[in-house]
N, C-alpha and C. Protein backbone atom coordinates (compact mmCIF):
# COMPACT_ATOMS: atom_id res chain seq x y z
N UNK A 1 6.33 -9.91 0.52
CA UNK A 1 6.16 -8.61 1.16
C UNK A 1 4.85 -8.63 1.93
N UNK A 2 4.76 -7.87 3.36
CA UNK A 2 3.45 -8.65 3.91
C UNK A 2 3.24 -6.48 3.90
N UNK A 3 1.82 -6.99 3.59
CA UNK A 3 1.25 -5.24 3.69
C UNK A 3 0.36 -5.15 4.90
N UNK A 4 0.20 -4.70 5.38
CA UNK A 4 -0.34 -4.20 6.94
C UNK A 4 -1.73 -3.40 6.29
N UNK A 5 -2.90 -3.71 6.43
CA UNK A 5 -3.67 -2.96 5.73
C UNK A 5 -4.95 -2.10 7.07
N UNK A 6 -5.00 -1.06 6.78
CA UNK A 6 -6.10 0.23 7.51
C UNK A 6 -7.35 -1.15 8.19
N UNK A 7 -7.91 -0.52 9.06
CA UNK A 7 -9.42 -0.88 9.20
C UNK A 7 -10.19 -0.97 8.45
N UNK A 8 -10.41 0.29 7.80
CA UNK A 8 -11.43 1.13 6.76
C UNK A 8 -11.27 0.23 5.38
N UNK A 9 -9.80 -0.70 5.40
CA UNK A 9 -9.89 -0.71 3.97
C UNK A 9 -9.99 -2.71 4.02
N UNK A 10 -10.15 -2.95 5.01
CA UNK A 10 -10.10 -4.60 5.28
C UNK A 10 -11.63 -5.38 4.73
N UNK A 11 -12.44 -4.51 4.37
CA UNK A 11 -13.14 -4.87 3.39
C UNK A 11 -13.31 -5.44 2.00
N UNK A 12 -12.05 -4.92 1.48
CA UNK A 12 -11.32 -5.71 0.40
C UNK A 12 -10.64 -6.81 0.83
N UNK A 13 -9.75 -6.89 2.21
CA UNK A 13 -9.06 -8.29 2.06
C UNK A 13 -10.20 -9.38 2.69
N UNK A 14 -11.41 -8.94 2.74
CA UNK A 14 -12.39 -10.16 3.80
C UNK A 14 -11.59 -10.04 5.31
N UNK A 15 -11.29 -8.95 5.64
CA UNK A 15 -11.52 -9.08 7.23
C UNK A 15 -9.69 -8.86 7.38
N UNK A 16 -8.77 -9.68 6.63
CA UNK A 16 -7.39 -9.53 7.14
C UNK A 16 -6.77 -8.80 6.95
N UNK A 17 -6.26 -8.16 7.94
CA UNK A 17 -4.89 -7.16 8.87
C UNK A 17 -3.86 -6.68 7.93
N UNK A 18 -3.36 -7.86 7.76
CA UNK A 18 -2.05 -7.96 6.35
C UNK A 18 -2.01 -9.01 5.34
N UNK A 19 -1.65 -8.81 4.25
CA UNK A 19 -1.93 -9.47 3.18
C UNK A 19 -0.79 -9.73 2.44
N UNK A 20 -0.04 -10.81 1.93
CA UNK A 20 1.63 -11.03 1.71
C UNK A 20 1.12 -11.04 0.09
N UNK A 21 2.10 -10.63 -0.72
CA UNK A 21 2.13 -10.59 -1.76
C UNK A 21 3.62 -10.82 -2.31
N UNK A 22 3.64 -10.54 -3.86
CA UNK A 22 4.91 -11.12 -4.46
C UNK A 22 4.85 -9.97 -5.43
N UNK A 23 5.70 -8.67 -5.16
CA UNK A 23 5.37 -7.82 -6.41
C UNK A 23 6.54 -8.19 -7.96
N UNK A 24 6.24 -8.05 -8.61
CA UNK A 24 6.59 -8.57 -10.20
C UNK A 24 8.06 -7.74 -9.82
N UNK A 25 8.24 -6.75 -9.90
CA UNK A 25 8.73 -5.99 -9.87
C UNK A 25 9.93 -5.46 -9.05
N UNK A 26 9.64 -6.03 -7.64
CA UNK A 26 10.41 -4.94 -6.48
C UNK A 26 10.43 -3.63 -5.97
N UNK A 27 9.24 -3.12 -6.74
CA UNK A 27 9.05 -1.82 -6.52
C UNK A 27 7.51 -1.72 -5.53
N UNK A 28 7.57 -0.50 -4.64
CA UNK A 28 6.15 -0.21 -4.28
C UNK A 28 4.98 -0.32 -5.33
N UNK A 29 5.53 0.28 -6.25
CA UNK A 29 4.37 -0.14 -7.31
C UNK A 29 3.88 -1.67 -7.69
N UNK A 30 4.75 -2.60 -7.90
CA UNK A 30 4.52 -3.65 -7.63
C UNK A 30 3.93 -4.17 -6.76
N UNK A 31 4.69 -3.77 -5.84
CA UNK A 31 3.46 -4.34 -4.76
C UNK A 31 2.30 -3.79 -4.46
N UNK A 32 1.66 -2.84 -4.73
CA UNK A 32 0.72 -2.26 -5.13
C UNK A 32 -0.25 -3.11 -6.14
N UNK A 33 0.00 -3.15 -7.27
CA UNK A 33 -0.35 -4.04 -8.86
C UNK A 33 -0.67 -5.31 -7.94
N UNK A 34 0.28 -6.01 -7.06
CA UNK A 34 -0.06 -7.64 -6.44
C UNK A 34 -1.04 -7.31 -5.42
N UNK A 35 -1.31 -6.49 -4.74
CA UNK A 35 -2.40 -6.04 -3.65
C UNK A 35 -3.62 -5.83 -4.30
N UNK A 36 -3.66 -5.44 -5.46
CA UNK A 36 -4.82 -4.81 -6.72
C UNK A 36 -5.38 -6.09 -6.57
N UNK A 37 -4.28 -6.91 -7.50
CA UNK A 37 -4.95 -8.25 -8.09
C UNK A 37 -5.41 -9.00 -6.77
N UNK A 38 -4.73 -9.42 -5.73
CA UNK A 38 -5.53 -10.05 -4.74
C UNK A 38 -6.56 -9.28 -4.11
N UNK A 39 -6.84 -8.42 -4.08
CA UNK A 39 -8.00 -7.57 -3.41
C UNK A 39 -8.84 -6.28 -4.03
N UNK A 40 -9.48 -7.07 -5.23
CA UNK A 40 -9.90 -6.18 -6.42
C UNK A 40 -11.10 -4.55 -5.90
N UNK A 41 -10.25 -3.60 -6.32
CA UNK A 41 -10.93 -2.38 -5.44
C UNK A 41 -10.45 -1.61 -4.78
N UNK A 42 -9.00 -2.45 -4.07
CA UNK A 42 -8.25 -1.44 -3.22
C UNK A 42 -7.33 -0.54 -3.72
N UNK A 43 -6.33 -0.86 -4.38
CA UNK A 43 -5.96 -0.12 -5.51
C UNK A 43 -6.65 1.60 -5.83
N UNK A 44 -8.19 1.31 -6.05
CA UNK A 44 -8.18 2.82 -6.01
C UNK A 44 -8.68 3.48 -4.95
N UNK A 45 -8.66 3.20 -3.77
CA UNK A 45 -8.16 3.58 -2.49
C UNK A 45 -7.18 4.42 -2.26
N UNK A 46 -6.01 3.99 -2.82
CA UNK A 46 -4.73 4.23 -2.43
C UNK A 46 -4.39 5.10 -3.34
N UNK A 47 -4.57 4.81 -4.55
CA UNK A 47 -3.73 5.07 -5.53
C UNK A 47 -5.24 6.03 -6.48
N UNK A 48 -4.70 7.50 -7.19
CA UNK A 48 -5.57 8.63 -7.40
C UNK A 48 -5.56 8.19 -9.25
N UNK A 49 -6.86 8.95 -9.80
CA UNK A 49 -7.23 8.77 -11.09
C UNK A 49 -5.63 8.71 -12.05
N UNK A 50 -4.57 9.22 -11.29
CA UNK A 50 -3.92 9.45 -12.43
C UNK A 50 -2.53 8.62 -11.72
N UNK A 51 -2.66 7.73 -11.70
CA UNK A 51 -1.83 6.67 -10.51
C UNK A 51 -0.94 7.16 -9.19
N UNK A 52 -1.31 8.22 -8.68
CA UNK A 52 -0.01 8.50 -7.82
C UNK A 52 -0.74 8.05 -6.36
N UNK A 53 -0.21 8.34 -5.38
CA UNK A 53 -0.70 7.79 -4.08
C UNK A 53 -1.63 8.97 -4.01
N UNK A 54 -2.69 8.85 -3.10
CA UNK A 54 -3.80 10.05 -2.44
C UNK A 54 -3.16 10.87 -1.73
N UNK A 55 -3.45 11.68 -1.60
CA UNK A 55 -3.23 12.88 -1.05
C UNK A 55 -3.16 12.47 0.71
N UNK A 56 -4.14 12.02 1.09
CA UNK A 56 -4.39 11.59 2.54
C UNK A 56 -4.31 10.02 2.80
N UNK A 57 -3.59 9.40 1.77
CA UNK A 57 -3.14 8.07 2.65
C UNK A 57 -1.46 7.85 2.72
N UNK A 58 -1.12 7.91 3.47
CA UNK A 58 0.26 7.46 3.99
C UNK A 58 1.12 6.50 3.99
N UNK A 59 2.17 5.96 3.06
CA UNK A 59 2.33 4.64 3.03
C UNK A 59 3.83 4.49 3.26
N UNK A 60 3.84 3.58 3.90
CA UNK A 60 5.14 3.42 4.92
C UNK A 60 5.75 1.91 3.82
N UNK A 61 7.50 2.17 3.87
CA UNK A 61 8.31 0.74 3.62
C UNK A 61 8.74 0.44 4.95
N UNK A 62 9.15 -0.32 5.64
CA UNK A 62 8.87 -0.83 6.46
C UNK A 62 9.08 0.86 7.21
N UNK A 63 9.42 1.30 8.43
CA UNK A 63 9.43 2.61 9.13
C UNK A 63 9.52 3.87 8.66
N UNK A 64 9.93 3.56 6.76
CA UNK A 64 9.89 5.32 6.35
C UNK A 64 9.07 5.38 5.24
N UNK A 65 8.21 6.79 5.55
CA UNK A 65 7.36 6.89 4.62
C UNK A 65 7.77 7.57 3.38
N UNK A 66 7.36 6.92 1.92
CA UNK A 66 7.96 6.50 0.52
C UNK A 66 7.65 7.85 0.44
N UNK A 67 7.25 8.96 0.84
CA UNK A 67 7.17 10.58 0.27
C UNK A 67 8.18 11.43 0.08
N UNK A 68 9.44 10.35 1.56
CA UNK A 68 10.38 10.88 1.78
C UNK A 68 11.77 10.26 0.96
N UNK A 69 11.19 9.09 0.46
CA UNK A 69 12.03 8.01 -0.54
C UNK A 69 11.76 7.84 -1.85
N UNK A 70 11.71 6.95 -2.88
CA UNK A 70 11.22 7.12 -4.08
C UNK A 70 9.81 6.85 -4.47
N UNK A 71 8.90 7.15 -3.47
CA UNK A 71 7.84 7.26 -3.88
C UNK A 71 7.13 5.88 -4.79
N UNK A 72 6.63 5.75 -5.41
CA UNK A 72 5.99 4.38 -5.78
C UNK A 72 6.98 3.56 -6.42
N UNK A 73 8.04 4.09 -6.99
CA UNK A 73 9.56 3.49 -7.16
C UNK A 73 10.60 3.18 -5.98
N UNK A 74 10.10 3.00 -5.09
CA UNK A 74 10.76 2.55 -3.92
C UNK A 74 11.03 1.03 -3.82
N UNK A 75 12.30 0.90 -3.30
CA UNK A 75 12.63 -0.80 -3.69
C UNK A 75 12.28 -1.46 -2.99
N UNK A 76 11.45 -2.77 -2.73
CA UNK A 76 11.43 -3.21 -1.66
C UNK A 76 11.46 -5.16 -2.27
N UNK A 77 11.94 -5.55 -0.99
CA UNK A 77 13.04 -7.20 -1.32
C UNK A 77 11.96 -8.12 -0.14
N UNK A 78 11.87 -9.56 -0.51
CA UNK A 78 11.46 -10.27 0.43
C UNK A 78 11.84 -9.46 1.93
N UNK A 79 10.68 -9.55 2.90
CA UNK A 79 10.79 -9.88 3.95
C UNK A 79 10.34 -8.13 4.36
N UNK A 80 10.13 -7.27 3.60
CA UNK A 80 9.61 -5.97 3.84
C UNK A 80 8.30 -5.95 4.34
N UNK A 81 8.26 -4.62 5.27
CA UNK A 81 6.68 -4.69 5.36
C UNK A 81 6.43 -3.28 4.93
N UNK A 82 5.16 -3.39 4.36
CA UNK A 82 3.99 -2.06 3.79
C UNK A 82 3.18 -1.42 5.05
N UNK A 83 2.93 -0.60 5.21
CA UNK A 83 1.97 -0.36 5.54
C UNK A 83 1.28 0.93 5.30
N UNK A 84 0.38 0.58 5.04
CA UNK A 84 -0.85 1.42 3.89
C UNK A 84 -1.71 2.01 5.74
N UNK A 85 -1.82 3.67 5.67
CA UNK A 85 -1.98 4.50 6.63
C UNK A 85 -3.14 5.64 6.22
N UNK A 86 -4.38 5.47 6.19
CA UNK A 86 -5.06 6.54 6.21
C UNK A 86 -4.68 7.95 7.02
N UNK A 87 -4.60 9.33 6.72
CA UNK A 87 -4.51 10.01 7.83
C UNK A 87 -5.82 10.37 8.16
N UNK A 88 -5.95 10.70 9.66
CA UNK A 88 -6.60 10.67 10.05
C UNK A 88 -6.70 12.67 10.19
N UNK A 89 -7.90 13.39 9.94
CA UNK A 89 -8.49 14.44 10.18
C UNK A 89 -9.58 14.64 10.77
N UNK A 90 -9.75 16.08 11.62
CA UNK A 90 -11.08 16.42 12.15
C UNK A 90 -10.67 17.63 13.17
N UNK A 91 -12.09 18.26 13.52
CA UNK A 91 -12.01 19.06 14.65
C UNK A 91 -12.74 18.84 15.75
C-alpha cells in the first residue's frame, strides 16, 4: 500500500512523499500501525488520544475519503493508495 504523505508531516518519513507499507491486517488501521512503525511519531499526527482519526486531517483510500466508508476499518488490498490530507484553514 503506498501512502502519499502531507508536507508538514514528511519529517517523520526523512523527506519522502510516499511511503509503501504492508498492513498486518488489510484494514486502514493497519496501515496506519505499518506507517507508525516505519515512521515513529506520525501516528499521533493522524490519529487522536483515543485512536480515531483528527478532527482536521483527511484521509483518502485511494479517491474516497474513509469518513464516507468504514472509517479506520476500511479495506484496503495490494496496490491501494492512502493519502493522509491535512485540511487546510484560515482567514
Amino acid at each position: 500500500v503506498q501512502v502519499r504523505i502531507p508536507t508538514i508531516l514528511r519529517t517523520y518519513t526523512d523527506g519522502a512523499s510516499e511511503v509503501s507499507v504492508e498492513p498486518d491486517d488489510g484494514t486502514l488501521q493497519g496501515v496506519l500501525d505499518a506507517l507508525e512503525a516505519a515512521a515513529p511519531g506520525i501516528g499521533a499526527r493522524v490519529l487522536d488520544d483515543s485512536g480515531a482519526l483528527r478532527r482536521f486531517v483527511n484521509v483518502y483510500v485511494n479517491d474516497d475519503d474513509v469518513r464516507f466508508l468504514e472509517g479506520l476499518a476500511t479495506k484496503v488490498s495490494a496496490g491501494t493508495q492512502v493519502s493522509i490530507i491535512p485540511a487546510v484553514a484560515g482567514g
